[in-house]
PDB file of N, CA and C in Angstrom:
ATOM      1  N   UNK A   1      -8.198   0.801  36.966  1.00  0.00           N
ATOM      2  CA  UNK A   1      -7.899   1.682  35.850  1.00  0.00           C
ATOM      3  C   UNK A   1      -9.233   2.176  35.276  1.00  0.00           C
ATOM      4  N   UNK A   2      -9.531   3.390  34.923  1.00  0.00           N
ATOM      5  CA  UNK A   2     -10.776   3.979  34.498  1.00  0.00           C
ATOM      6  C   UNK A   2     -10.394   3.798  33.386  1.00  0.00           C
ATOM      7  N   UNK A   3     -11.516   4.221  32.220  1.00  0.00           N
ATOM      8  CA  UNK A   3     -11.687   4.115  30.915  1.00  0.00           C
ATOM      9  C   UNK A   3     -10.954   4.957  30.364  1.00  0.00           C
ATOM     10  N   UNK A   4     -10.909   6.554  30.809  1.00  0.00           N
ATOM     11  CA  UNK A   4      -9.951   7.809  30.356  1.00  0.00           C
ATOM     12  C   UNK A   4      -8.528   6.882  30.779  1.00  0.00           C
ATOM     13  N   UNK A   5      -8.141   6.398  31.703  1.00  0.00           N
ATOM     14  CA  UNK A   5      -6.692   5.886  31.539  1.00  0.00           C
ATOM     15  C   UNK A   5      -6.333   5.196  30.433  1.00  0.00           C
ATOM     16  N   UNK A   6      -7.093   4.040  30.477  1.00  0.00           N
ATOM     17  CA  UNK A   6      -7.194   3.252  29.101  1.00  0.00           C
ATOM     18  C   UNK A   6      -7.452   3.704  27.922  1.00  0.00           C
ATOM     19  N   UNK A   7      -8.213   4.771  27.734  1.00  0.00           N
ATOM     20  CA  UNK A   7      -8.333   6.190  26.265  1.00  0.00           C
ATOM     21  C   UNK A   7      -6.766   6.917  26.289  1.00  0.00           C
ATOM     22  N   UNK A   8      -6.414   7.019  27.277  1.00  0.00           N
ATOM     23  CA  UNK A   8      -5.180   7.711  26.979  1.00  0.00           C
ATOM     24  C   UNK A   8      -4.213   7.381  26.840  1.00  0.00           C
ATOM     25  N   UNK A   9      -4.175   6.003  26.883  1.00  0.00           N
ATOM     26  CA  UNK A   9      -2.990   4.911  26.944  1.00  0.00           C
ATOM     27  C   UNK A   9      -3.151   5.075  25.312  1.00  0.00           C
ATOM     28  N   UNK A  10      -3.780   4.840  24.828  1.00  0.00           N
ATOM     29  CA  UNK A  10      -4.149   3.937  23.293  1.00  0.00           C
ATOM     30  C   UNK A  10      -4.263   4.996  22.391  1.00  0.00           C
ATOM     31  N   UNK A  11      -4.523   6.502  22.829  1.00  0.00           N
ATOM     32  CA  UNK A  11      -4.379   7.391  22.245  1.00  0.00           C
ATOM     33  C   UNK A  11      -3.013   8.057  22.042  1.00  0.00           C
ATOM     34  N   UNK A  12      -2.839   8.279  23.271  1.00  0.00           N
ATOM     35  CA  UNK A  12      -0.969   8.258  23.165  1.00  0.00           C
ATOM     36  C   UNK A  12      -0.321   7.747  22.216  1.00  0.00           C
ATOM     37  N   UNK A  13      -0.253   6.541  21.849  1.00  0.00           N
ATOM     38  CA  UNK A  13       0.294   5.819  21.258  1.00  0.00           C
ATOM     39  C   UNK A  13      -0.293   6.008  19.327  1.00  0.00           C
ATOM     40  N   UNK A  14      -1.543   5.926  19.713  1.00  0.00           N
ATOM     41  CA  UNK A  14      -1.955   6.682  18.137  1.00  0.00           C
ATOM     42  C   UNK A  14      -1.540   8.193  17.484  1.00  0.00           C
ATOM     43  N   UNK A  15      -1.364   8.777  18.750  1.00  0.00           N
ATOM     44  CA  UNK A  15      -0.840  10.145  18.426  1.00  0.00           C
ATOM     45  C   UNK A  15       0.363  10.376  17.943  1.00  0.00           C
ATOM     46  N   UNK A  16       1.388   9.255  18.402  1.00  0.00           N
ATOM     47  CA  UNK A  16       2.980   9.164  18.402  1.00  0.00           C
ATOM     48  C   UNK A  16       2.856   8.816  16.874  1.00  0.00           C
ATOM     49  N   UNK A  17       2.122   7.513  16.278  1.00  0.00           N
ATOM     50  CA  UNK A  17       2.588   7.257  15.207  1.00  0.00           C
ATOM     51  C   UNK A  17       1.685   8.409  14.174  1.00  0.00           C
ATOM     52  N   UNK A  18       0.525   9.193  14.700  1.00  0.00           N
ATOM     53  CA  UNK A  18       0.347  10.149  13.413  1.00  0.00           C
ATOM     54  C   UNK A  18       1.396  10.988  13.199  1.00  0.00           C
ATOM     55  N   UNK A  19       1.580  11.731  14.757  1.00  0.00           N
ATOM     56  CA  UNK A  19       2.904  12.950  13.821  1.00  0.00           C
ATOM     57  C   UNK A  19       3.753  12.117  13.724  1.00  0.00           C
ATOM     58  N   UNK A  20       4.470  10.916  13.379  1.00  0.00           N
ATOM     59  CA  UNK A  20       5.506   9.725  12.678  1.00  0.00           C
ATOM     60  C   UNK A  20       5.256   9.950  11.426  1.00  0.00           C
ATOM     61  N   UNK A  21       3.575   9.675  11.190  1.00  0.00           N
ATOM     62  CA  UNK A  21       3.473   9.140   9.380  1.00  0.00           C
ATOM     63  C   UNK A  21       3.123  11.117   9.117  1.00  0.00           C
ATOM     64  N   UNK A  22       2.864  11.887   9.684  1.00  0.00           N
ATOM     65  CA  UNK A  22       2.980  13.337   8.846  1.00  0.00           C
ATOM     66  C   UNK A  22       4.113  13.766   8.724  1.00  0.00           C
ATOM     67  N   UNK A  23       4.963  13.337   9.664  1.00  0.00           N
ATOM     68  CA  UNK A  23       6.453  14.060   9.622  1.00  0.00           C
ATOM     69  C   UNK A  23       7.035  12.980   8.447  1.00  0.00           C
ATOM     70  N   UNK A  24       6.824  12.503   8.336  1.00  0.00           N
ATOM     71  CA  UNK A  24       7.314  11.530   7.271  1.00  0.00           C
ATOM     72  C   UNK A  24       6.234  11.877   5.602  1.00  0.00           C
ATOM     73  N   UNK A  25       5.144  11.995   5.870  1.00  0.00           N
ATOM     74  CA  UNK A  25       4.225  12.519   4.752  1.00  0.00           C
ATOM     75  C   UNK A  25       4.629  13.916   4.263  1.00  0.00           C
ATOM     76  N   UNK A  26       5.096  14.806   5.151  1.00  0.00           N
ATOM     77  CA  UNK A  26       4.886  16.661   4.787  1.00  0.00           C
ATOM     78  C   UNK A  26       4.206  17.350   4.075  1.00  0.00           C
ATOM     79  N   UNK A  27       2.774  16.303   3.645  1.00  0.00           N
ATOM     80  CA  UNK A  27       1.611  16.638   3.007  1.00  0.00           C
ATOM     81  C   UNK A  27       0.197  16.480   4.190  1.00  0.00           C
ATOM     82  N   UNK A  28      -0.159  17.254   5.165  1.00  0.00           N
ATOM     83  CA  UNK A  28      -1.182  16.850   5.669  1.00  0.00           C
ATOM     84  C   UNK A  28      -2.349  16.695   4.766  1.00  0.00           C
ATOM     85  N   UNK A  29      -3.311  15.994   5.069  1.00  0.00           N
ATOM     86  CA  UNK A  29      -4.597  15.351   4.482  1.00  0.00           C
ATOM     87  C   UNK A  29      -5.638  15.417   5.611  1.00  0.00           C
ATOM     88  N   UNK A  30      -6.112  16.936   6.375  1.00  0.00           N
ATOM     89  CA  UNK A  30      -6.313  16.853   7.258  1.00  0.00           C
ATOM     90  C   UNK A  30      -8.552  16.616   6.886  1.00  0.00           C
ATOM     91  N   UNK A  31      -8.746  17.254   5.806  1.00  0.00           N
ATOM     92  CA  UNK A  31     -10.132  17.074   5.540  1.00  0.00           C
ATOM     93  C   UNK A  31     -10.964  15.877   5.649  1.00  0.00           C
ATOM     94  N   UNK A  32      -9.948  14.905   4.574  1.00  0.00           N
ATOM     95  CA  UNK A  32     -10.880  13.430   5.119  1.00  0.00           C
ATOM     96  C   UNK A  32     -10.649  13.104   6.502  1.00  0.00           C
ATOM     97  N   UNK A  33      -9.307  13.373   7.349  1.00  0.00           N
ATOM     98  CA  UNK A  33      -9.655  12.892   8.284  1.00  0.00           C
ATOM     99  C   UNK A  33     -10.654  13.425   8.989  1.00  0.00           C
ATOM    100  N   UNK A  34     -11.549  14.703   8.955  1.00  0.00           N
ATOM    101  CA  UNK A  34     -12.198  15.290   9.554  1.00  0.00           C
ATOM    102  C   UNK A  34     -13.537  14.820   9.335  1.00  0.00           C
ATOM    103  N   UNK A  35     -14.228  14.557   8.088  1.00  0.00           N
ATOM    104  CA  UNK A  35     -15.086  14.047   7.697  1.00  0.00           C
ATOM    105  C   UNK A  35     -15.487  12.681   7.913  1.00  0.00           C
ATOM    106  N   UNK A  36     -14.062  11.931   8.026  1.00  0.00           N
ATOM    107  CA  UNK A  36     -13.902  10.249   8.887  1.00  0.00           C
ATOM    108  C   UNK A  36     -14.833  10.482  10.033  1.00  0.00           C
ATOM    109  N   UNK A  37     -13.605  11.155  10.914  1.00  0.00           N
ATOM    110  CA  UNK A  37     -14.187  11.363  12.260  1.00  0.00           C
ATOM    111  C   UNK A  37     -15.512  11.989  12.541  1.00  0.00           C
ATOM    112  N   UNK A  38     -15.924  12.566  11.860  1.00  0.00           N
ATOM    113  CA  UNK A  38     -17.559  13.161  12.142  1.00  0.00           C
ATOM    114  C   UNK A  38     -18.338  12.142  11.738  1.00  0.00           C
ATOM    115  N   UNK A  39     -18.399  11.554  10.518  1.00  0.00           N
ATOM    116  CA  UNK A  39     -19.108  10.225  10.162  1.00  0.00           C
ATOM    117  C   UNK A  39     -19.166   9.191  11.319  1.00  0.00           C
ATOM    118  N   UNK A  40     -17.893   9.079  11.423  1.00  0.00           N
ATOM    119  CA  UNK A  40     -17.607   7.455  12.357  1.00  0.00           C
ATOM    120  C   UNK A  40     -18.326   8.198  13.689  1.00  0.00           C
ATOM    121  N   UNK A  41     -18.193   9.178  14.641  1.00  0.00           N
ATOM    122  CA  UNK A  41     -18.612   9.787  15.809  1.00  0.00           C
ATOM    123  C   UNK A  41     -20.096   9.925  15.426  1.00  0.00           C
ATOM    124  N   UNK A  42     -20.655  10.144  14.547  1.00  0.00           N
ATOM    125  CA  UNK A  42     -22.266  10.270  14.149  1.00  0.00           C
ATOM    126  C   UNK A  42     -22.652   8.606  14.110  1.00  0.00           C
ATOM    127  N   UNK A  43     -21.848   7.897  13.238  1.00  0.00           N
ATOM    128  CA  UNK A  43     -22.557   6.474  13.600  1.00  0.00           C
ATOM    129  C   UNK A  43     -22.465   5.741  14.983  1.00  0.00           C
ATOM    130  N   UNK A  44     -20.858   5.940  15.688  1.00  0.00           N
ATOM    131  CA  UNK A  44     -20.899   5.223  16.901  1.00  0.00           C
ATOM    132  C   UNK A  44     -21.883   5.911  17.784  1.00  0.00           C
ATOM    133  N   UNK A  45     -22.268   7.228  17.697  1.00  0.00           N
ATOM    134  CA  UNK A  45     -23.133   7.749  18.794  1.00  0.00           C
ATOM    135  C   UNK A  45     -25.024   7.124  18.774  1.00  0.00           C
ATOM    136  N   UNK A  46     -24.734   6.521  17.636  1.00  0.00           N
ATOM    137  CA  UNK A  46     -26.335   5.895  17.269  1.00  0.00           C
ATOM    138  C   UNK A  46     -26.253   4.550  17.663  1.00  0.00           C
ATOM    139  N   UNK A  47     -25.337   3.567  17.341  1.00  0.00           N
ATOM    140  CA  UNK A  47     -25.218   2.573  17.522  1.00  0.00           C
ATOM    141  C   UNK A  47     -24.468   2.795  19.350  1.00  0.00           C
ATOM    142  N   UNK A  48     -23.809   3.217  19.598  1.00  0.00           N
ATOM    143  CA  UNK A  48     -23.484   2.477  20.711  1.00  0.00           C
ATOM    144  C   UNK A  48     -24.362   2.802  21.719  1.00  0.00           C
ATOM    145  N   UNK A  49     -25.499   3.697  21.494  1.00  0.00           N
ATOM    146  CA  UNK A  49     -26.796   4.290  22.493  1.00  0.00           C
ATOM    147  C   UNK A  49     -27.895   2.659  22.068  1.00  0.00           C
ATOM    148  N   UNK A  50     -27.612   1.908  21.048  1.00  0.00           N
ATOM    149  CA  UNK A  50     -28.691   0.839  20.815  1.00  0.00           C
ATOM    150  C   UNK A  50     -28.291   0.015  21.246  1.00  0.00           C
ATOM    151  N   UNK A  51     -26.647  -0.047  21.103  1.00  0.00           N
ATOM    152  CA  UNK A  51     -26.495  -1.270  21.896  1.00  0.00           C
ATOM    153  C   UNK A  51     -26.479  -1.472  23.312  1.00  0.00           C
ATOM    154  N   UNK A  52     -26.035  -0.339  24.227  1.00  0.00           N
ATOM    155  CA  UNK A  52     -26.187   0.298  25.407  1.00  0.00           C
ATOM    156  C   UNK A  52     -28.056   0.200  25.781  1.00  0.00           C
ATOM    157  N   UNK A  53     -28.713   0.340  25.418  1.00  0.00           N
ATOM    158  CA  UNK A  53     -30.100   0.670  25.550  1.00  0.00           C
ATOM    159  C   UNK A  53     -30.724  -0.693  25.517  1.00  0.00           C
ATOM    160  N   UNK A  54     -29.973  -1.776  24.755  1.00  0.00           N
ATOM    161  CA  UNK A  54     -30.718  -3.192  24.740  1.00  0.00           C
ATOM    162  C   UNK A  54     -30.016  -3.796  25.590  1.00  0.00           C
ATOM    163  N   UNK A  55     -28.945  -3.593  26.036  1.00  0.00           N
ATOM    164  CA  UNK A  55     -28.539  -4.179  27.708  1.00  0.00           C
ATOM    165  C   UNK A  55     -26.975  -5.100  26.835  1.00  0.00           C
ATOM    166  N   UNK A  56     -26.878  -5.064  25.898  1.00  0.00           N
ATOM    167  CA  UNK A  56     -25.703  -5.145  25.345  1.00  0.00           C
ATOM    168  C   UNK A  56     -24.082  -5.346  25.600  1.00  0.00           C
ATOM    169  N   UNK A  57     -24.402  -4.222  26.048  1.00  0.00           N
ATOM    170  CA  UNK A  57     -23.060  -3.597  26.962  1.00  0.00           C
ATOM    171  C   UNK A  57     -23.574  -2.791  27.820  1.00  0.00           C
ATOM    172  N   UNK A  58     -22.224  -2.789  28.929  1.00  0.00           N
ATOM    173  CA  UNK A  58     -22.709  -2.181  30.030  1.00  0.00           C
ATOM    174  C   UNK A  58     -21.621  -1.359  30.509  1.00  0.00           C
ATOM    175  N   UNK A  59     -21.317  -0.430  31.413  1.00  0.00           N
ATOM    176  CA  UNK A  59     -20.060   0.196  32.017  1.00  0.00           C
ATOM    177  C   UNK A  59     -20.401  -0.046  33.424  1.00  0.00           C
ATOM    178  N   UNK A  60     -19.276   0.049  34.189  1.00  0.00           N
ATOM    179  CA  UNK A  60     -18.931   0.288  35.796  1.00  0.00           C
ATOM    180  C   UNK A  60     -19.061   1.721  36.038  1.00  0.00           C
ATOM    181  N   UNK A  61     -20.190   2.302  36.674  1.00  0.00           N
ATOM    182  CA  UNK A  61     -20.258   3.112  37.162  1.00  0.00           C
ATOM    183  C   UNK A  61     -18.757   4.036  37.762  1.00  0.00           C
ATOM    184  N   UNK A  62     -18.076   3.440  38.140  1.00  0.00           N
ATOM    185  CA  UNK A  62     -17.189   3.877  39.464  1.00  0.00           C
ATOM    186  C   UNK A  62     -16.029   4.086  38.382  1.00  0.00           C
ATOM    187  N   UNK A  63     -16.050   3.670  37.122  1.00  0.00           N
ATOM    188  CA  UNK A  63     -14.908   3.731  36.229  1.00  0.00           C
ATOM    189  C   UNK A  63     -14.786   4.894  34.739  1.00  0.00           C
ATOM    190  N   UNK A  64     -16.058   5.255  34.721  1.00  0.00           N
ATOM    191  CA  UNK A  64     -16.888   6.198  33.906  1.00  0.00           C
ATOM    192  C   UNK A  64     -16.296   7.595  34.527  1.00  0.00           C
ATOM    193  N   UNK A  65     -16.628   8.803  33.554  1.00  0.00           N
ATOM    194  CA  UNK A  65     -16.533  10.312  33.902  1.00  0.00           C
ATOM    195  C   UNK A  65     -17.624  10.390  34.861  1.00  0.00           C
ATOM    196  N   UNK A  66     -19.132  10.198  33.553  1.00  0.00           N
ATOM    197  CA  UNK A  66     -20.231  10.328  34.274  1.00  0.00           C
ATOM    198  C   UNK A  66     -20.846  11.191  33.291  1.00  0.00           C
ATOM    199  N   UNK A  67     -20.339  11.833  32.476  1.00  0.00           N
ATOM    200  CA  UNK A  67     -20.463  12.158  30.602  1.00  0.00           C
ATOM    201  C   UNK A  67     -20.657  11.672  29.690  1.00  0.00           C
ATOM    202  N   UNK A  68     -21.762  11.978  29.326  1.00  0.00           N
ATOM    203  CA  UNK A  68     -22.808  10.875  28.675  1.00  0.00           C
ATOM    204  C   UNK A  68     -23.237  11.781  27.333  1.00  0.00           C
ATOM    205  N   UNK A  69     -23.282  10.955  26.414  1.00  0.00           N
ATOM    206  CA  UNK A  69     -23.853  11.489  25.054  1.00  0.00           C
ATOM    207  C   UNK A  69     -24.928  10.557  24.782  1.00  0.00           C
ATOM    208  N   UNK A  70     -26.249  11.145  24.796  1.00  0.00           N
ATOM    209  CA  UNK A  70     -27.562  10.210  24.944  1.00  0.00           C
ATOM    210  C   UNK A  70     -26.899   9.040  26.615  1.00  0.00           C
ATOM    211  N   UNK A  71     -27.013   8.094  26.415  1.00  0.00           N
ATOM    212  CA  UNK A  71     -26.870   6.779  27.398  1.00  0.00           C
ATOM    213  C   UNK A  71     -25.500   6.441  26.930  1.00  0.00           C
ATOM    214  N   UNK A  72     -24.441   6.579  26.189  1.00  0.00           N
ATOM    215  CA  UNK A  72     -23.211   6.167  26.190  1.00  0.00           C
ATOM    216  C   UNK A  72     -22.629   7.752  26.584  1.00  0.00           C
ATOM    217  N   UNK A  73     -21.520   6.803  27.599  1.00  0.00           N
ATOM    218  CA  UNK A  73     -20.178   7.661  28.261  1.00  0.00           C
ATOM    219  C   UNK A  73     -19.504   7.889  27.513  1.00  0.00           C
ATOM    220  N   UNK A  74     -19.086   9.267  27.555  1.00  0.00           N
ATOM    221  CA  UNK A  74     -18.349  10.301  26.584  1.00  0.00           C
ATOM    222  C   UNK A  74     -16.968   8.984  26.170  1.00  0.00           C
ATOM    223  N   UNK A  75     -16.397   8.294  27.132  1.00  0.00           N
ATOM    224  CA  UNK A  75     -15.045   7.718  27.331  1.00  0.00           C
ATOM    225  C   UNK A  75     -15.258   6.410  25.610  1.00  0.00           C
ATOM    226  N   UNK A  76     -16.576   6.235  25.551  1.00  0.00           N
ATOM    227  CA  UNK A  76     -16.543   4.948  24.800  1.00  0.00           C
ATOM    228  C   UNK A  76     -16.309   5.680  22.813  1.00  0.00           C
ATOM    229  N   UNK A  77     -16.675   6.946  22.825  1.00  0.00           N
ATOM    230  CA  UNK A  77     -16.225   7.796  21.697  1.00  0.00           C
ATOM    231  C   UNK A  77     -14.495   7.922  21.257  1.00  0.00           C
ATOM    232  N   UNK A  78     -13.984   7.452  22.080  1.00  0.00           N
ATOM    233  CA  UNK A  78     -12.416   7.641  22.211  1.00  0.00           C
ATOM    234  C   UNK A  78     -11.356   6.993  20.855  1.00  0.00           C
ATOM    235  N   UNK A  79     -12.312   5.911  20.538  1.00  0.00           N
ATOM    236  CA  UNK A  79     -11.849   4.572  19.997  1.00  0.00           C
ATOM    237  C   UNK A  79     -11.693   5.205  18.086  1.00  0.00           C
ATOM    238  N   UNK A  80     -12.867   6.019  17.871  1.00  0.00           N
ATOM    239  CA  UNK A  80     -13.487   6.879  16.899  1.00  0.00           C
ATOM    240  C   UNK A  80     -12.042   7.767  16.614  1.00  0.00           C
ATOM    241  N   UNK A  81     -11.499   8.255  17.232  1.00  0.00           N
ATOM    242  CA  UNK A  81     -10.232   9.470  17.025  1.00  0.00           C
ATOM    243  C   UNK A  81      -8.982   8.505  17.160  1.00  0.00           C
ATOM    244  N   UNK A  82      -9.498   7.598  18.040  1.00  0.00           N
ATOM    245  CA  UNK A  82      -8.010   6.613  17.936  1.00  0.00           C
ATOM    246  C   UNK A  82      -7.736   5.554  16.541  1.00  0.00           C
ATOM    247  N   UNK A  83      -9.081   5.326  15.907  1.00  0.00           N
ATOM    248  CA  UNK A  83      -9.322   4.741  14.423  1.00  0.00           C
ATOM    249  C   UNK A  83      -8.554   5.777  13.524  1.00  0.00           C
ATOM    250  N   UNK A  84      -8.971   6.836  13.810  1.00  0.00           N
ATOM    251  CA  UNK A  84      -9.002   7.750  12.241  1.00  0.00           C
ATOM    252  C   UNK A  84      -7.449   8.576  12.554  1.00  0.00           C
ATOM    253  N   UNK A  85      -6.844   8.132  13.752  1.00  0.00           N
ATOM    254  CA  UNK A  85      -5.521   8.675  14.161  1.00  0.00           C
ATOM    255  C   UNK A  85      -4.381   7.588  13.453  1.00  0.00           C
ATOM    256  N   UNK A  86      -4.433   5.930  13.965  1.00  0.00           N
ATOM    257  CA  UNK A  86      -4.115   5.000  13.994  1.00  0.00           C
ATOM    258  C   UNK A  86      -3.612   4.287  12.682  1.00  0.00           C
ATOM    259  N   UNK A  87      -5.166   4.390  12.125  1.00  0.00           N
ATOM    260  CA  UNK A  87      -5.090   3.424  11.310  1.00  0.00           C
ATOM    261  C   UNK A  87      -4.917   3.659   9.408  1.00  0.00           C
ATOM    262  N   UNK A  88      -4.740   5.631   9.417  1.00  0.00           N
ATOM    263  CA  UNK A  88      -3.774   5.872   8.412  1.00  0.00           C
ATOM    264  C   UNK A  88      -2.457   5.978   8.818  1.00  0.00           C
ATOM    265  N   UNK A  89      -2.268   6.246   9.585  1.00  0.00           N
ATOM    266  CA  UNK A  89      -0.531   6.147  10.166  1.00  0.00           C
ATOM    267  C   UNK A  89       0.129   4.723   9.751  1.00  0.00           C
ATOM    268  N   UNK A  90      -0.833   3.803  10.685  1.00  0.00           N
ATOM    269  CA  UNK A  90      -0.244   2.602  10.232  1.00  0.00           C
ATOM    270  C   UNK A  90      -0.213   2.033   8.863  1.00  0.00           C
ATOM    271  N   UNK A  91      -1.181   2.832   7.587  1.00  0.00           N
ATOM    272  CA  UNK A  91      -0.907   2.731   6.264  1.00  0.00           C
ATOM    273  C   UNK A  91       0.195   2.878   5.677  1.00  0.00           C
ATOM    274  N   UNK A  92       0.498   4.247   6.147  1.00  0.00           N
ATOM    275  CA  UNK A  92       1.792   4.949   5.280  1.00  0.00           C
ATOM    276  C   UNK A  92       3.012   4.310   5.813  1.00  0.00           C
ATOM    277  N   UNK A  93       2.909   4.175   6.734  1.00  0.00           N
ATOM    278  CA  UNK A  93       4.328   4.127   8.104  1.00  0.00           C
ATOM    279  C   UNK A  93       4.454   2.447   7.858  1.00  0.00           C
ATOM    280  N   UNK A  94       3.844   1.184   7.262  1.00  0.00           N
ATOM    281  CA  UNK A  94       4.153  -0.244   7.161  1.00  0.00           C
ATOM    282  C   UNK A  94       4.700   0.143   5.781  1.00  0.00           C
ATOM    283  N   UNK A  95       5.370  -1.137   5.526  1.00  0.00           N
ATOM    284  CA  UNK A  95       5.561  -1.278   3.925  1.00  0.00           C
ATOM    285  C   UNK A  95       4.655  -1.443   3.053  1.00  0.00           C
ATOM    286  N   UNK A  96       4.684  -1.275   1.806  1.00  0.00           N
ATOM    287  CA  UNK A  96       4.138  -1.583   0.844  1.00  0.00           C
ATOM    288  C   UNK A  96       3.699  -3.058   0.536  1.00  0.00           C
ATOM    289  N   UNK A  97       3.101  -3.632   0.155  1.00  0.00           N
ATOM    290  CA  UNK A  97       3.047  -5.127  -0.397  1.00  0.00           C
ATOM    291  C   UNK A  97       3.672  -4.961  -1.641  1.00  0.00           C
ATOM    292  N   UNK A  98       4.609  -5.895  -2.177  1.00  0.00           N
ATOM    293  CA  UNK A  98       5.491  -5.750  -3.501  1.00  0.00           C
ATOM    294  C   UNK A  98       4.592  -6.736  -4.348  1.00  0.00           C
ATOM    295  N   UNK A  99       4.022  -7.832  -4.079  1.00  0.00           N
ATOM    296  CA  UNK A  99       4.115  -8.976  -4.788  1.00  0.00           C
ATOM    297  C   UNK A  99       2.853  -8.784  -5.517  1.00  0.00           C
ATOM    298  N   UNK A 100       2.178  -8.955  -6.461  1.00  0.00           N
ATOM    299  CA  UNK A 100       1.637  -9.280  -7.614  1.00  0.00           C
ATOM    300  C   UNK A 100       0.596 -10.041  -7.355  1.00  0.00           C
ATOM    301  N   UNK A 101      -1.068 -10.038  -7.338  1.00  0.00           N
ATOM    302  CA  UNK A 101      -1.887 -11.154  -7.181  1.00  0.00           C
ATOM    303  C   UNK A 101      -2.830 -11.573  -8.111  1.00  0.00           C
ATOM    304  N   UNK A 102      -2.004 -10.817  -9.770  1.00  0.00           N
ATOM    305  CA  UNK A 102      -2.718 -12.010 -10.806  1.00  0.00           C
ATOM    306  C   UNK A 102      -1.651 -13.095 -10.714  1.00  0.00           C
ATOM    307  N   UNK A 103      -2.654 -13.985 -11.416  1.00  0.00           N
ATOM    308  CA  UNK A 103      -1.829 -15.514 -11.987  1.00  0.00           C
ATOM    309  C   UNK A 103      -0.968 -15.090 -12.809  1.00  0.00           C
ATOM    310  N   UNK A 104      -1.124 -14.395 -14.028  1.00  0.00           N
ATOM    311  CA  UNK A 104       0.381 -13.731 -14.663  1.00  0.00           C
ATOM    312  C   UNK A 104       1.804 -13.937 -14.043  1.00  0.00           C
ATOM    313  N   UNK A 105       1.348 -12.497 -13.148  1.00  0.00           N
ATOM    314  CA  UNK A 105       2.477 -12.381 -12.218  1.00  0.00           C
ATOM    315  C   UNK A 105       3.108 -13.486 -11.579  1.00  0.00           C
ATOM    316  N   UNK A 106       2.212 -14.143 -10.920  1.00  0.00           N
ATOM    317  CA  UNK A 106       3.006 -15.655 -10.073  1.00  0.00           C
ATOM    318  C   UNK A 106       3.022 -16.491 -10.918  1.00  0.00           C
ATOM    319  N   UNK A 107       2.819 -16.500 -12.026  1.00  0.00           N
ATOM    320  CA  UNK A 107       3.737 -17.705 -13.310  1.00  0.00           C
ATOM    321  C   UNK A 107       5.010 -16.796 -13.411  1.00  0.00           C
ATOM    322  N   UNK A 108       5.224 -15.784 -13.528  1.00  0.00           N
ATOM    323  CA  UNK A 108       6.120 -15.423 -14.024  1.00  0.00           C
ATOM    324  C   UNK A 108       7.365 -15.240 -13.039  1.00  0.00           C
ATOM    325  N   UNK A 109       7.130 -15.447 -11.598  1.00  0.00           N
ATOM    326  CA  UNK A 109       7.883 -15.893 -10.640  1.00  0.00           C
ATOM    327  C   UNK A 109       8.054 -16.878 -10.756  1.00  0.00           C
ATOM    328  N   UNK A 110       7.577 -18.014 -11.045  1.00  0.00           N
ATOM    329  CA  UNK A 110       7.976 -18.978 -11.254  1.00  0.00           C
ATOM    330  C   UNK A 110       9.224 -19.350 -11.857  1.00  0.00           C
TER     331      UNK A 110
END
């Protein structure tokens, strides 16, 4: 399995639950996510070229595009759109927490 299989597996699946939590939102909020993703893609492209560069991590040649941004493969950026896809979806789209975490509150369950 190459890395794009495995990006597209995990993206797929992030994609399903964003249009879930917009079709369910009918307010897109598309700016921060844009600004997420440029931030987070500006830091992983620094860091994962240092960690890549100190022998850190490594890729399989034979499993790679061969698309490279500095010394990291385009494929390892994937994770960056699958965060900022994912992991507001899974905000809106779980429940709420109901319960209360002053002491007040849990005396008063009591």
């Amino acid at each position: 399995m190459t890395y794009w299989t495995l990006n597209a597996l995990f993206l797929a699946v992030a994609v399903v639950l964003a249009i879930g939590a917009r079709v369910a939102r009918r307010s897109p909020r598309l700016l921060p996510l844009a600004v997420t993703v440029l931030v987070l893609f500006v830091v992983s492209a620094v860091f994962d070229n240092v960690m890549i560069a100190i022998g850190l991590v490594g890729y399989n040649r034979d499993l790679i595009s061969g698309a490279f941004l500095g010394i990291a493969p385009l494929e390892d950026f994937a994770y960056v759109f699958g965060a900022v896809l994912l992991l507001p979806a899974l905000w809106y789209l779980l429940p709420a927490r109901t319960t209360s975490r002053t002491p007040a509150a849990r005396e008063e369950r009591r």
